[in-house]
PDB file of N, CA and C in Angstrom:
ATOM      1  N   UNK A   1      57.614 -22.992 -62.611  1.00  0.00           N
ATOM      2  CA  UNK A   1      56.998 -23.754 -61.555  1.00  0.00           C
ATOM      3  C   UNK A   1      56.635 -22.795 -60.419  1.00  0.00           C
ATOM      4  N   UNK A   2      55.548 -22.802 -59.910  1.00  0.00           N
ATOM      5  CA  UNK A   2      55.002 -21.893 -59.197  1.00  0.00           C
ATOM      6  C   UNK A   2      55.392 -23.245 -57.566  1.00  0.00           C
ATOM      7  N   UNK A   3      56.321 -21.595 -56.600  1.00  0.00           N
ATOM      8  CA  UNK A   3      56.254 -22.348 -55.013  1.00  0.00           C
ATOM      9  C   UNK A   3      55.797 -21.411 -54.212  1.00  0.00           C
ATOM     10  N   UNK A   4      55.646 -21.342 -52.892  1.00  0.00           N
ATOM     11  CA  UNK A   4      55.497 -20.607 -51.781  1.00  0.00           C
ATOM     12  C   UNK A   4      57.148 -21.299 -51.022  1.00  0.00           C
ATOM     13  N   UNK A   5      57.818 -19.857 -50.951  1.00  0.00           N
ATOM     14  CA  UNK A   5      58.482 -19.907 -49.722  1.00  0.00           C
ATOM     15  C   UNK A   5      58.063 -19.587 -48.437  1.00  0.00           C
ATOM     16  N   UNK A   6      58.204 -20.457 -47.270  1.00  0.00           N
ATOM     17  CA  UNK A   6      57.402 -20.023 -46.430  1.00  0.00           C
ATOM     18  C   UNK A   6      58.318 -20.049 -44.812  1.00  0.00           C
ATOM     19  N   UNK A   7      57.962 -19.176 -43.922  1.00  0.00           N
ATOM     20  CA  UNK A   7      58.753 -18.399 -43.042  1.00  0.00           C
ATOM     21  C   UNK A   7      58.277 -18.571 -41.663  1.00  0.00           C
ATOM     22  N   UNK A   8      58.350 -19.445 -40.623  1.00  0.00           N
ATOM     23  CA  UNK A   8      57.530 -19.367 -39.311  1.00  0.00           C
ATOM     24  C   UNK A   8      59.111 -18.773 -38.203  1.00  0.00           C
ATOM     25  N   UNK A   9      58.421 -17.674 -37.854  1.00  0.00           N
ATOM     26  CA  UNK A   9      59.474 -16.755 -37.106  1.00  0.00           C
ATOM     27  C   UNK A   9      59.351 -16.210 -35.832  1.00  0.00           C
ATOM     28  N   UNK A  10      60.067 -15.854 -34.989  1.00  0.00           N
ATOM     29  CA  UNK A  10      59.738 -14.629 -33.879  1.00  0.00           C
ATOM     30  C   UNK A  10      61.114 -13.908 -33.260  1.00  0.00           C
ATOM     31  N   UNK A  11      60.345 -12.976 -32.784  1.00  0.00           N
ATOM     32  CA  UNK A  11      61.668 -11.857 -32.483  1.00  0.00           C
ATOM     33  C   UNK A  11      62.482 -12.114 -31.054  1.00  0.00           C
ATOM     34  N   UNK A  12      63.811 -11.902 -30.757  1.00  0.00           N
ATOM     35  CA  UNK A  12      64.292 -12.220 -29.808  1.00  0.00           C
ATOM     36  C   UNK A  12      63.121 -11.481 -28.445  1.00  0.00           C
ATOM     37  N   UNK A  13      63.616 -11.738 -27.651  1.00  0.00           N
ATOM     38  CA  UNK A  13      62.726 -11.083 -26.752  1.00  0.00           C
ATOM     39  C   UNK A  13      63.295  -9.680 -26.332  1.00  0.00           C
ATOM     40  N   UNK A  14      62.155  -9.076 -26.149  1.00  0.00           N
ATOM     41  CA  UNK A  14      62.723  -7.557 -26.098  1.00  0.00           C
ATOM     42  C   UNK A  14      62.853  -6.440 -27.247  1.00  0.00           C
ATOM     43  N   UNK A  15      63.086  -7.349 -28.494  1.00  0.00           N
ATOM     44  CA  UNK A  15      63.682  -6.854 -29.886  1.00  0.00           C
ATOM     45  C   UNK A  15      62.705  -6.737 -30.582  1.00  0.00           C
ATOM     46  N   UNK A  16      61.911  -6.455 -30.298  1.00  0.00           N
ATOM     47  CA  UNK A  16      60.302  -6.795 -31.311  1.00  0.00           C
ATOM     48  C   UNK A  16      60.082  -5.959 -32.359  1.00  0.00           C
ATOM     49  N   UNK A  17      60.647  -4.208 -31.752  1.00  0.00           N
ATOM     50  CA  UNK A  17      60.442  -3.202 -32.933  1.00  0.00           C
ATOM     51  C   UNK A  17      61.244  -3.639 -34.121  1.00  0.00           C
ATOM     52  N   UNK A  18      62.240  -3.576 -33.317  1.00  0.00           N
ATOM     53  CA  UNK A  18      64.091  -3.976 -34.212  1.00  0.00           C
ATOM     54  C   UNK A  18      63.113  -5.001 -35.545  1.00  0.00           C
ATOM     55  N   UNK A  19      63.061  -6.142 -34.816  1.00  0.00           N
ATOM     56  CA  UNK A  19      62.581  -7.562 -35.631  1.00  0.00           C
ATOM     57  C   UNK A  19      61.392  -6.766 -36.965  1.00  0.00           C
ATOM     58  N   UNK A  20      60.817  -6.351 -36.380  1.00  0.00           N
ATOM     59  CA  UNK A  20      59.597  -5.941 -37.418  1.00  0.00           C
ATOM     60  C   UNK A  20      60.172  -5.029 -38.155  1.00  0.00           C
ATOM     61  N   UNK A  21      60.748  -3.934 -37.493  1.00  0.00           N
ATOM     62  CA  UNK A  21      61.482  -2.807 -38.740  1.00  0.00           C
ATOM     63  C   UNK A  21      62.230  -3.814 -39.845  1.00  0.00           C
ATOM     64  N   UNK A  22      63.359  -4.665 -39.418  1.00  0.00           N
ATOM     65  CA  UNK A  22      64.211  -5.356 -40.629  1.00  0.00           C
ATOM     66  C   UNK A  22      63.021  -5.792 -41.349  1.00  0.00           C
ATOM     67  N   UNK A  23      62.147  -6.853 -40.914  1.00  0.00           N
ATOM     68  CA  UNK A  23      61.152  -7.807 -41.454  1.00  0.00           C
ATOM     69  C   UNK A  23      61.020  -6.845 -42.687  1.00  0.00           C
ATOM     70  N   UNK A  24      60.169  -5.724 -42.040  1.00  0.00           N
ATOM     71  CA  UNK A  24      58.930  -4.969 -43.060  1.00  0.00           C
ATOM     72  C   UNK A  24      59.644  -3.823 -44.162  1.00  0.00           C
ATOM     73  N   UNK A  25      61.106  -3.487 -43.776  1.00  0.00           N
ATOM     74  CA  UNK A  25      61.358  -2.064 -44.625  1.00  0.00           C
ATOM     75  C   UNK A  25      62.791  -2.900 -45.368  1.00  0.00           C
ATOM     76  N   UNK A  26      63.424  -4.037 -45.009  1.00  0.00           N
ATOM     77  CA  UNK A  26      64.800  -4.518 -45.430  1.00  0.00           C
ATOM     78  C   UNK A  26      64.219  -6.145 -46.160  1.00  0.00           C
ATOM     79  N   UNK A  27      63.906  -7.383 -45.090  1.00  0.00           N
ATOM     80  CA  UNK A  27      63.994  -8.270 -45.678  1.00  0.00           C
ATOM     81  C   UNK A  27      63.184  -8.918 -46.590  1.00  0.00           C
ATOM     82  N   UNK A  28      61.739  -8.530 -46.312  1.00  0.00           N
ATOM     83  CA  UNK A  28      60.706  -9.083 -47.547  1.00  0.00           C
ATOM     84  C   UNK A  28      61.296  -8.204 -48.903  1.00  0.00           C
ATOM     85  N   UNK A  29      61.478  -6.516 -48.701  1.00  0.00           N
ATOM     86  CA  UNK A  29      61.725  -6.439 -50.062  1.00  0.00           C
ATOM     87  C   UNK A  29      63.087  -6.312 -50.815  1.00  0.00           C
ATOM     88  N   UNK A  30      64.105  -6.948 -49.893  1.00  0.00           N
ATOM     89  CA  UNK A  30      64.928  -7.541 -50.414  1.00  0.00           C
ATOM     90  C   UNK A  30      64.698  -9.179 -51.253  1.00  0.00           C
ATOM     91  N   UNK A  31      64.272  -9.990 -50.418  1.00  0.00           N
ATOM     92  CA  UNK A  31      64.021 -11.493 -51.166  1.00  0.00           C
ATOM     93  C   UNK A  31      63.003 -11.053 -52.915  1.00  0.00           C
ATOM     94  N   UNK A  32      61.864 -10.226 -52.268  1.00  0.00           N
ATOM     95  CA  UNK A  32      60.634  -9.958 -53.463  1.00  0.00           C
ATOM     96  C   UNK A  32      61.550  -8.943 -54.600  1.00  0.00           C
ATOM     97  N   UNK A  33      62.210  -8.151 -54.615  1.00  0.00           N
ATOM     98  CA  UNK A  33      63.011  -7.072 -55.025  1.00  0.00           C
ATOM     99  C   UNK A  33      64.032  -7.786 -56.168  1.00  0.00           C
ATOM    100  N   UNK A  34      64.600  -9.115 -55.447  1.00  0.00           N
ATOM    101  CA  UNK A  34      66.022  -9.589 -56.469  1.00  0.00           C
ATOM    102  C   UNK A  34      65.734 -11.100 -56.533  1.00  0.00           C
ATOM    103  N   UNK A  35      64.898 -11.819 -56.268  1.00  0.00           N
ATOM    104  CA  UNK A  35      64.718 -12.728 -56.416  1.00  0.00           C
ATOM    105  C   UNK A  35      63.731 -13.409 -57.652  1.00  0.00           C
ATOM    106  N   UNK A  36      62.928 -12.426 -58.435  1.00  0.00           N
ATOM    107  CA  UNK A  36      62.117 -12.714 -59.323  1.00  0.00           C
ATOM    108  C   UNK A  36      60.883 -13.080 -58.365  1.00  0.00           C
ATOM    109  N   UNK A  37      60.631 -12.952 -57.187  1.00  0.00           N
ATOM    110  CA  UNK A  37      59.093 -13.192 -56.376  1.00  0.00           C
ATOM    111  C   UNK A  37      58.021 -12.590 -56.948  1.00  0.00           C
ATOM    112  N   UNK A  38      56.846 -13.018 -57.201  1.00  0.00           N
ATOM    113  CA  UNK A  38      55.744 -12.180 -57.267  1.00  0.00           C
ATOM    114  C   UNK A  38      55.208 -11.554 -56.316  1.00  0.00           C
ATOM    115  N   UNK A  39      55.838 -11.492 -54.898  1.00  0.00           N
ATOM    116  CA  UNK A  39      55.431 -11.060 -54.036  1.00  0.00           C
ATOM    117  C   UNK A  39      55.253 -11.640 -52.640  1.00  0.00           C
ATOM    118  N   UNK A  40      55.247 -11.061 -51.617  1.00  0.00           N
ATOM    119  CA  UNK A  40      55.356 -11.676 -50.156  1.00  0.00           C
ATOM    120  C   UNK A  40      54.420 -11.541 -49.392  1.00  0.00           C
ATOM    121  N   UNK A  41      54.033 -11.757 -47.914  1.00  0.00           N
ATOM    122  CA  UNK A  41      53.241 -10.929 -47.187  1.00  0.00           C
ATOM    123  C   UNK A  41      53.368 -11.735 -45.689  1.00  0.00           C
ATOM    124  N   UNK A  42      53.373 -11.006 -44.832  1.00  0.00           N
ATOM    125  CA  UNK A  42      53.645 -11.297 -43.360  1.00  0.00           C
ATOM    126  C   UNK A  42      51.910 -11.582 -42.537  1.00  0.00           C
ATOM    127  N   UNK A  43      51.998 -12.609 -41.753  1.00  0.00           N
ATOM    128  CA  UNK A  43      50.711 -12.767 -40.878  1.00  0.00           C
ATOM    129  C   UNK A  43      51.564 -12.620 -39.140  1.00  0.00           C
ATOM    130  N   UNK A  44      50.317 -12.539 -38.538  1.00  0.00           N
ATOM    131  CA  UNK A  44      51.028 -12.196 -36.777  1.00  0.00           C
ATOM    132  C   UNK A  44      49.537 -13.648 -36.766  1.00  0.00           C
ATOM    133  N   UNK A  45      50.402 -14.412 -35.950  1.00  0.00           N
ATOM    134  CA  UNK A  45      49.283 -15.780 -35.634  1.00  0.00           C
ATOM    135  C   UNK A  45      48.302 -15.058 -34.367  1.00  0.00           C
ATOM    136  N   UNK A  46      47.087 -15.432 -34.878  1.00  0.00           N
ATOM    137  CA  UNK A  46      45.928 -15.667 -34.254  1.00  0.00           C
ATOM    138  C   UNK A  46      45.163 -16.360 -32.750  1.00  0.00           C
ATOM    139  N   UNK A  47      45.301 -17.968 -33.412  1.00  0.00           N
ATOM    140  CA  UNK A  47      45.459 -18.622 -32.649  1.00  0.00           C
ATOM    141  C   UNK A  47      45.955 -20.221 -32.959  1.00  0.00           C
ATOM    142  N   UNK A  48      46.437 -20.946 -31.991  1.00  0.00           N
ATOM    143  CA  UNK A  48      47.036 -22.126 -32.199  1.00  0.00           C
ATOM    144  C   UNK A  48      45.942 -22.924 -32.161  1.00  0.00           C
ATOM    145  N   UNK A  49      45.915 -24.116 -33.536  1.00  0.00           N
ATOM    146  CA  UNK A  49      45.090 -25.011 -33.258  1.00  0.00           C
ATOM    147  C   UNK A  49      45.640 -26.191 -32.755  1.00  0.00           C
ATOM    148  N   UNK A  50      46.532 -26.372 -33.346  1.00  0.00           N
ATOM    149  CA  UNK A  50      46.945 -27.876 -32.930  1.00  0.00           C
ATOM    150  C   UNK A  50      48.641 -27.307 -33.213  1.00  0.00           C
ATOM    151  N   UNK A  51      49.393 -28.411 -32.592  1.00  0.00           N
ATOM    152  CA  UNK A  51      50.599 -28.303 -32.446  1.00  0.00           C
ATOM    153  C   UNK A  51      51.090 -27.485 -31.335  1.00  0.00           C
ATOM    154  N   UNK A  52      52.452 -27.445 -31.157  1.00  0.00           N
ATOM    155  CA  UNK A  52      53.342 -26.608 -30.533  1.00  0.00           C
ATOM    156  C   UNK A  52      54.491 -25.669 -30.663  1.00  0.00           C
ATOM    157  N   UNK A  53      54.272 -24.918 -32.051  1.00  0.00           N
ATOM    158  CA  UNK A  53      54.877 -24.363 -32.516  1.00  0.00           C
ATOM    159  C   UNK A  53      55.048 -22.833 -31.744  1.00  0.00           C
ATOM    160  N   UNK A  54      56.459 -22.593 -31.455  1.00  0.00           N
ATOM    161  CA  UNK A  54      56.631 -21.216 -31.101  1.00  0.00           C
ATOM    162  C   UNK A  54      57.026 -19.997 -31.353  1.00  0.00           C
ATOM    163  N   UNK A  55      56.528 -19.962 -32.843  1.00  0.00           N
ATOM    164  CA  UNK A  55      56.615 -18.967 -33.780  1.00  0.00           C
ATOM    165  C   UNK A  55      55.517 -17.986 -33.358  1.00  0.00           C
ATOM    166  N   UNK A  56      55.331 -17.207 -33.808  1.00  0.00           N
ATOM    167  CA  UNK A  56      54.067 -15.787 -33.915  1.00  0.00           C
ATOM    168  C   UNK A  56      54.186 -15.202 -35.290  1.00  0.00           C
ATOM    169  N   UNK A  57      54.988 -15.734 -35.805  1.00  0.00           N
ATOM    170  CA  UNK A  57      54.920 -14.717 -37.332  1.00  0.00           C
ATOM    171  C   UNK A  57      55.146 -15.664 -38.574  1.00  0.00           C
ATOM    172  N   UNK A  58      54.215 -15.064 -39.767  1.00  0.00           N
ATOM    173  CA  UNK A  58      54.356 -16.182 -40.540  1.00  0.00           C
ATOM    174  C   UNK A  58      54.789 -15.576 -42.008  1.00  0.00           C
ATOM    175  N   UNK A  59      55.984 -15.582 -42.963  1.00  0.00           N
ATOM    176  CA  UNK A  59      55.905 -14.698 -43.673  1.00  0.00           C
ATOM    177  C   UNK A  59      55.745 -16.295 -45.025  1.00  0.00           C
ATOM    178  N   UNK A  60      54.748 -15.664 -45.907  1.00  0.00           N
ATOM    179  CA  UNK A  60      54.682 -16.605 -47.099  1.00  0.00           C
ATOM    180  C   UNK A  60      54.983 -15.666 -48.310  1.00  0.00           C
ATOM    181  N   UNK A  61      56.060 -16.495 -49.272  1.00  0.00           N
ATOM    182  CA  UNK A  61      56.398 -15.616 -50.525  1.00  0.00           C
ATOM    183  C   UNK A  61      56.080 -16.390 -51.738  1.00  0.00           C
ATOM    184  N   UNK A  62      55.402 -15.597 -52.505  1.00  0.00           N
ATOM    185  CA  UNK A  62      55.193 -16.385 -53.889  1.00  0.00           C
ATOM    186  C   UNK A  62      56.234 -16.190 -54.791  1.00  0.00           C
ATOM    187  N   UNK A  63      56.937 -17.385 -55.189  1.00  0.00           N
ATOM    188  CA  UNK A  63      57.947 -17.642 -56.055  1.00  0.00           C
ATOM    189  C   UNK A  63      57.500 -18.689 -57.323  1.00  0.00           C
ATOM    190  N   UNK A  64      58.263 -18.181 -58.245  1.00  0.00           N
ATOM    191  CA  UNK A  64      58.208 -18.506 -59.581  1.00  0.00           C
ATOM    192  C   UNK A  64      59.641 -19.364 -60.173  1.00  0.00           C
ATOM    193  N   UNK A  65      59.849 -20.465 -60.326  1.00  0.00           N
ATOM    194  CA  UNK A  65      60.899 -20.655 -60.745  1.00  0.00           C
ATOM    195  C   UNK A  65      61.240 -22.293 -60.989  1.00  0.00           C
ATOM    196  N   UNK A  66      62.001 -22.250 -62.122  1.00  0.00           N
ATOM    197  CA  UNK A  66      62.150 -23.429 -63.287  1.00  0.00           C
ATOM    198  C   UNK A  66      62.638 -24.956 -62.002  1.00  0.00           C
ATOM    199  N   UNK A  67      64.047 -24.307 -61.207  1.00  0.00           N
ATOM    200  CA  UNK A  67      64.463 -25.552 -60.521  1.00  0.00           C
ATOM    201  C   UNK A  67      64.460 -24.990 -59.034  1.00  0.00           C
ATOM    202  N   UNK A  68      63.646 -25.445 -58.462  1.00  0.00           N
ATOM    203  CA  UNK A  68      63.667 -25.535 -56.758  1.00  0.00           C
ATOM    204  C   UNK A  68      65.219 -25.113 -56.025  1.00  0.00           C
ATOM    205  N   UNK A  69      66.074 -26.448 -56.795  1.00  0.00           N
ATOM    206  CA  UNK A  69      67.556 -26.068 -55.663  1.00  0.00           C
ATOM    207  C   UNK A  69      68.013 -25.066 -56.529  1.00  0.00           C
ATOM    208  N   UNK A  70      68.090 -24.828 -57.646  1.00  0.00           N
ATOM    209  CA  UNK A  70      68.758 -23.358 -57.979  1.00  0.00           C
ATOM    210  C   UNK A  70      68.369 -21.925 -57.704  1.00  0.00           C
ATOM    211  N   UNK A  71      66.966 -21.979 -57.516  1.00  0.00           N
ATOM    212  CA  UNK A  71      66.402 -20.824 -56.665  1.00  0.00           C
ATOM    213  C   UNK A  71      66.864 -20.512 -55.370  1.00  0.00           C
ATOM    214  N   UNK A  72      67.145 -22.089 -54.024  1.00  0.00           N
ATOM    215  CA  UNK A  72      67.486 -22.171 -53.406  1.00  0.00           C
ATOM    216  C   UNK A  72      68.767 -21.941 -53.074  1.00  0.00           C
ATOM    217  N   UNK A  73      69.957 -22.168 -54.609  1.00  0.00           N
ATOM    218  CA  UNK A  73      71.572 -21.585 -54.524  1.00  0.00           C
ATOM    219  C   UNK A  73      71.346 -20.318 -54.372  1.00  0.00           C
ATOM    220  N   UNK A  74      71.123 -19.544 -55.251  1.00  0.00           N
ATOM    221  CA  UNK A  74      70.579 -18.265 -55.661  1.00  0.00           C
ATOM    222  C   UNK A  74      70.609 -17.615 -54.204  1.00  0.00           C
ATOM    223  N   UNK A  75      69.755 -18.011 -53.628  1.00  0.00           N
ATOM    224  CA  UNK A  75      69.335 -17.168 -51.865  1.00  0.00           C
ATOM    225  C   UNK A  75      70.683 -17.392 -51.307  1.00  0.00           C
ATOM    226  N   UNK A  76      71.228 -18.773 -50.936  1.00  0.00           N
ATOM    227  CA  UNK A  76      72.033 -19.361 -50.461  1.00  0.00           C
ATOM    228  C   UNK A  76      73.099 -18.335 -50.611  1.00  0.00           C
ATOM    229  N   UNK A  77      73.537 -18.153 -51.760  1.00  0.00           N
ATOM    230  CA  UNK A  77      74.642 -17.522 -52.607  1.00  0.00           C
ATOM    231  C   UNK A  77      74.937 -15.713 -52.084  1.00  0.00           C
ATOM    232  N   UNK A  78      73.472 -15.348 -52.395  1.00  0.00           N
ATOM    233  CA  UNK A  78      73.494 -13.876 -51.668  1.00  0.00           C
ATOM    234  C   UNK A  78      73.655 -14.073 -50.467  1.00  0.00           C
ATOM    235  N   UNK A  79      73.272 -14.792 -49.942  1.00  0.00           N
ATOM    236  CA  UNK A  79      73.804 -14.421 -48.037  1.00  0.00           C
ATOM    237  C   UNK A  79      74.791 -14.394 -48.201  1.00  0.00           C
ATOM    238  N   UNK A  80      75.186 -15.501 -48.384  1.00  0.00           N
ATOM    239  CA  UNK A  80      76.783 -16.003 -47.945  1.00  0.00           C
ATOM    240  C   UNK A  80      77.877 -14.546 -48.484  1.00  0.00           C
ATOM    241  N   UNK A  81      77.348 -13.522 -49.651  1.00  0.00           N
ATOM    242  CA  UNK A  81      78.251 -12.547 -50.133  1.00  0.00           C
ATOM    243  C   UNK A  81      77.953 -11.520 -49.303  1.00  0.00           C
ATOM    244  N   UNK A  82      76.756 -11.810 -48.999  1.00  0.00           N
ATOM    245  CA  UNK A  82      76.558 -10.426 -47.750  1.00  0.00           C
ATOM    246  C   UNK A  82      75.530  -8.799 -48.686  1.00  0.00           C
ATOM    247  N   UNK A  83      74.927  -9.872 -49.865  1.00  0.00           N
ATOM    248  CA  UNK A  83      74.095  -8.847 -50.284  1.00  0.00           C
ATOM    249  C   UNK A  83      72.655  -8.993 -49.308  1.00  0.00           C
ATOM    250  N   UNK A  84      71.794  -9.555 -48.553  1.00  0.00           N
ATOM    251  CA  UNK A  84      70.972  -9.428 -48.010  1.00  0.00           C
ATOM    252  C   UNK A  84      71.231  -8.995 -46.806  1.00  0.00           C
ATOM    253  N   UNK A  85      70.100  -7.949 -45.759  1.00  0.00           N
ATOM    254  CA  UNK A  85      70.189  -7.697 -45.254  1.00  0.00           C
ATOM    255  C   UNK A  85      70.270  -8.560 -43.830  1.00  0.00           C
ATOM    256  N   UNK A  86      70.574  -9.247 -42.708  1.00  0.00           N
ATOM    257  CA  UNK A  86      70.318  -9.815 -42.161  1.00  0.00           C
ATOM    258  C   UNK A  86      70.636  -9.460 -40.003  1.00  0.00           C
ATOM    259  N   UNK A  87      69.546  -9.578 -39.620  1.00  0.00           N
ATOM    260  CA  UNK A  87      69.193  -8.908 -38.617  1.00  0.00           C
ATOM    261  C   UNK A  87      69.516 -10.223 -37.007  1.00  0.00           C
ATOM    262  N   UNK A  88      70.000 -10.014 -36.294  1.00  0.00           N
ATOM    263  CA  UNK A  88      70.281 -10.519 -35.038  1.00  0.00           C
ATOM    264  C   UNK A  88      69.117 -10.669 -34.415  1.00  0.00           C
ATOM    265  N   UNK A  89      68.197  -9.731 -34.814  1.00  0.00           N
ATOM    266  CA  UNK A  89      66.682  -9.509 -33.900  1.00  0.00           C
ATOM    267  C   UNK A  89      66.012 -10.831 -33.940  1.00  0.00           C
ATOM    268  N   UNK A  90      65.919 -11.564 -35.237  1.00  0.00           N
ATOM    269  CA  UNK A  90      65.018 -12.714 -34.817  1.00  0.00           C
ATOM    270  C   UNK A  90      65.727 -13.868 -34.427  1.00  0.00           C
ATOM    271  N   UNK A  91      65.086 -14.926 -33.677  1.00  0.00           N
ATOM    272  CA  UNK A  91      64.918 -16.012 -32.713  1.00  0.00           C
ATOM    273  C   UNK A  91      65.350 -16.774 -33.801  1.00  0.00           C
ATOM    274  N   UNK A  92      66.383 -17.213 -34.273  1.00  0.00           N
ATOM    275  CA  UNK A  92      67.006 -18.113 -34.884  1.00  0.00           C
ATOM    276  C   UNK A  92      67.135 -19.068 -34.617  1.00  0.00           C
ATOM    277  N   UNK A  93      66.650 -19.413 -33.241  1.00  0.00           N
ATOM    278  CA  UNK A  93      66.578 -20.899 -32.568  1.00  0.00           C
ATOM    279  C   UNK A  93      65.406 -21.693 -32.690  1.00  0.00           C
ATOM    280  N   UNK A  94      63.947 -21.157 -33.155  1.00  0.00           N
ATOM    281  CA  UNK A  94      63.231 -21.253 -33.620  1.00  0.00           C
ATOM    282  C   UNK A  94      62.646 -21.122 -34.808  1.00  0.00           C
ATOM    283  N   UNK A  95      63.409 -20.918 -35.789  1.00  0.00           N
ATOM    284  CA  UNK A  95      63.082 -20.509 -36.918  1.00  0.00           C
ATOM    285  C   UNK A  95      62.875 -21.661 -38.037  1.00  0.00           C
ATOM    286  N   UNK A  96      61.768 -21.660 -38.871  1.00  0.00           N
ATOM    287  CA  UNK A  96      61.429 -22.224 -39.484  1.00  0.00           C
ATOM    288  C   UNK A  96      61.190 -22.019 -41.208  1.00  0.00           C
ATOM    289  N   UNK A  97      61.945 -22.385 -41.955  1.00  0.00           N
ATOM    290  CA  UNK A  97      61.631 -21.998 -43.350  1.00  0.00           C
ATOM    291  C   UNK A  97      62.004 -23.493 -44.157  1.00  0.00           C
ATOM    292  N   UNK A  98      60.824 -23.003 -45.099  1.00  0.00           N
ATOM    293  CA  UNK A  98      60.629 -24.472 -45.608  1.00  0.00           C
ATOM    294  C   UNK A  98      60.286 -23.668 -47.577  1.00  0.00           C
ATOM    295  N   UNK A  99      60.629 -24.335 -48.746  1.00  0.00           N
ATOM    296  CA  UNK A  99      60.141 -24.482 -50.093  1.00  0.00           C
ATOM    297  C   UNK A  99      59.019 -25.419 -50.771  1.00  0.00           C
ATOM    298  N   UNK A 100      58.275 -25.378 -51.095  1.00  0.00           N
ATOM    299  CA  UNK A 100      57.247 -25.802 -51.418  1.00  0.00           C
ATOM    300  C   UNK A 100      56.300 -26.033 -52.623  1.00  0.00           C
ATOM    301  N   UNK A 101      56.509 -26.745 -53.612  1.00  0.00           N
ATOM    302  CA  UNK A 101      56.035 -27.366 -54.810  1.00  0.00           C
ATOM    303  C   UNK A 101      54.369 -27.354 -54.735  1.00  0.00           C
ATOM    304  N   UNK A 102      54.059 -26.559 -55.637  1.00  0.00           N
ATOM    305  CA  UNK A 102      52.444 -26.775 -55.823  1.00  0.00           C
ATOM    306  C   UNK A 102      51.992 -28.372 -56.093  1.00  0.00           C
ATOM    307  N   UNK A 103      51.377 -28.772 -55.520  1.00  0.00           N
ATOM    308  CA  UNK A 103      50.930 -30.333 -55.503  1.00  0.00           C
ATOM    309  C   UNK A 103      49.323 -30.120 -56.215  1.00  0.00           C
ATOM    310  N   UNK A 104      48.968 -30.522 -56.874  1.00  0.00           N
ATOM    311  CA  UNK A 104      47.448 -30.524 -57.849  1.00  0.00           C
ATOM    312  C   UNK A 104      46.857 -29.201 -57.565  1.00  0.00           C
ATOM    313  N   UNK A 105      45.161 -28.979 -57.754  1.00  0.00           N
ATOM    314  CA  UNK A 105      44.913 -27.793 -58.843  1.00  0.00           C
ATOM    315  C   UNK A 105      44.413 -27.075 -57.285  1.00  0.00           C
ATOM    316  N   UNK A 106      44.177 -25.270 -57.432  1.00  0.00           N
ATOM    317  CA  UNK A 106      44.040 -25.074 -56.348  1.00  0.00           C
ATOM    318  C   UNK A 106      42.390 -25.072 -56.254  1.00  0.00           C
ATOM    319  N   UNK A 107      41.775 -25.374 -54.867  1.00  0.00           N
ATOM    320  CA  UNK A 107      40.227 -25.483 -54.675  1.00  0.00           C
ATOM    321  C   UNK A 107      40.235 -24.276 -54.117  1.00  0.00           C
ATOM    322  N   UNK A 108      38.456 -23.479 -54.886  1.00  0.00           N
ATOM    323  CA  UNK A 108      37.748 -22.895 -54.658  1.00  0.00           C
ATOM    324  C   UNK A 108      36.574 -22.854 -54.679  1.00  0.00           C
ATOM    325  N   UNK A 109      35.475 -22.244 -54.309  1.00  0.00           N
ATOM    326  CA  UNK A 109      34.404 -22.461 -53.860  1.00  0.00           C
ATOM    327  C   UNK A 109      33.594 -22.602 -55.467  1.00  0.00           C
ATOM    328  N   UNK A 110      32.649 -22.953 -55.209  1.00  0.00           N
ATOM    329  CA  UNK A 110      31.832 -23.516 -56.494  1.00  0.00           C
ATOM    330  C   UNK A 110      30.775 -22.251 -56.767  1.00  0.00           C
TER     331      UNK A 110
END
């Protein structure tokens, strides 16, 4: 079953290098690395259209996998042992991560 894990984030204030160093050299290729991901990739937001979200960073990961919550133990499981890397730098008070089920076929242009 094909999902997107998906990541709306930002760095404490002040901590911005910190935040981006873990992001870019520890935590994407830790999750993409041991998780069976096909791969990840980070956006820096643009602009806001609607809403009030106070994130700036958006990381989306393509995941592959049979049952949603066992993928979800799986992550769960490594934190909690202390195999992932995990950084103080980001805004955990804001943080947003969500799993996500492909819903019908994807559209492209004709």
């Amino acid at each position: 079953m094909k999902m997107k894990l998906v990541a709306l984030t930002r760095p404490q204030p002040g901590r911005e290098a910190e935040y981006h160093e873990w992001y870019d050299t520890k935590h994407l290729p830790e999750l993409v690395n041991n998780f069976g991901m096909a791969g990840a990739q980070r956006y820096e937001l643009a602009a806001r259209v609607m809403g009030s979200d106070e994130n700036e960073f958006l990381a989306i990961y393509d995941v592959e996998a049979e049952n949603p919550a066992a993928f979800l133990g799986a992550l769960g499981a490594a934190s909690q042992a202390g195999e992932l890397t995990h950084s103080d730098a980001q805004d955990f008070g804001t943080c947003y991560t969500a799993l996500f089920t492909e819903l019908g076929e994807r559209v492209v242009p004709r």
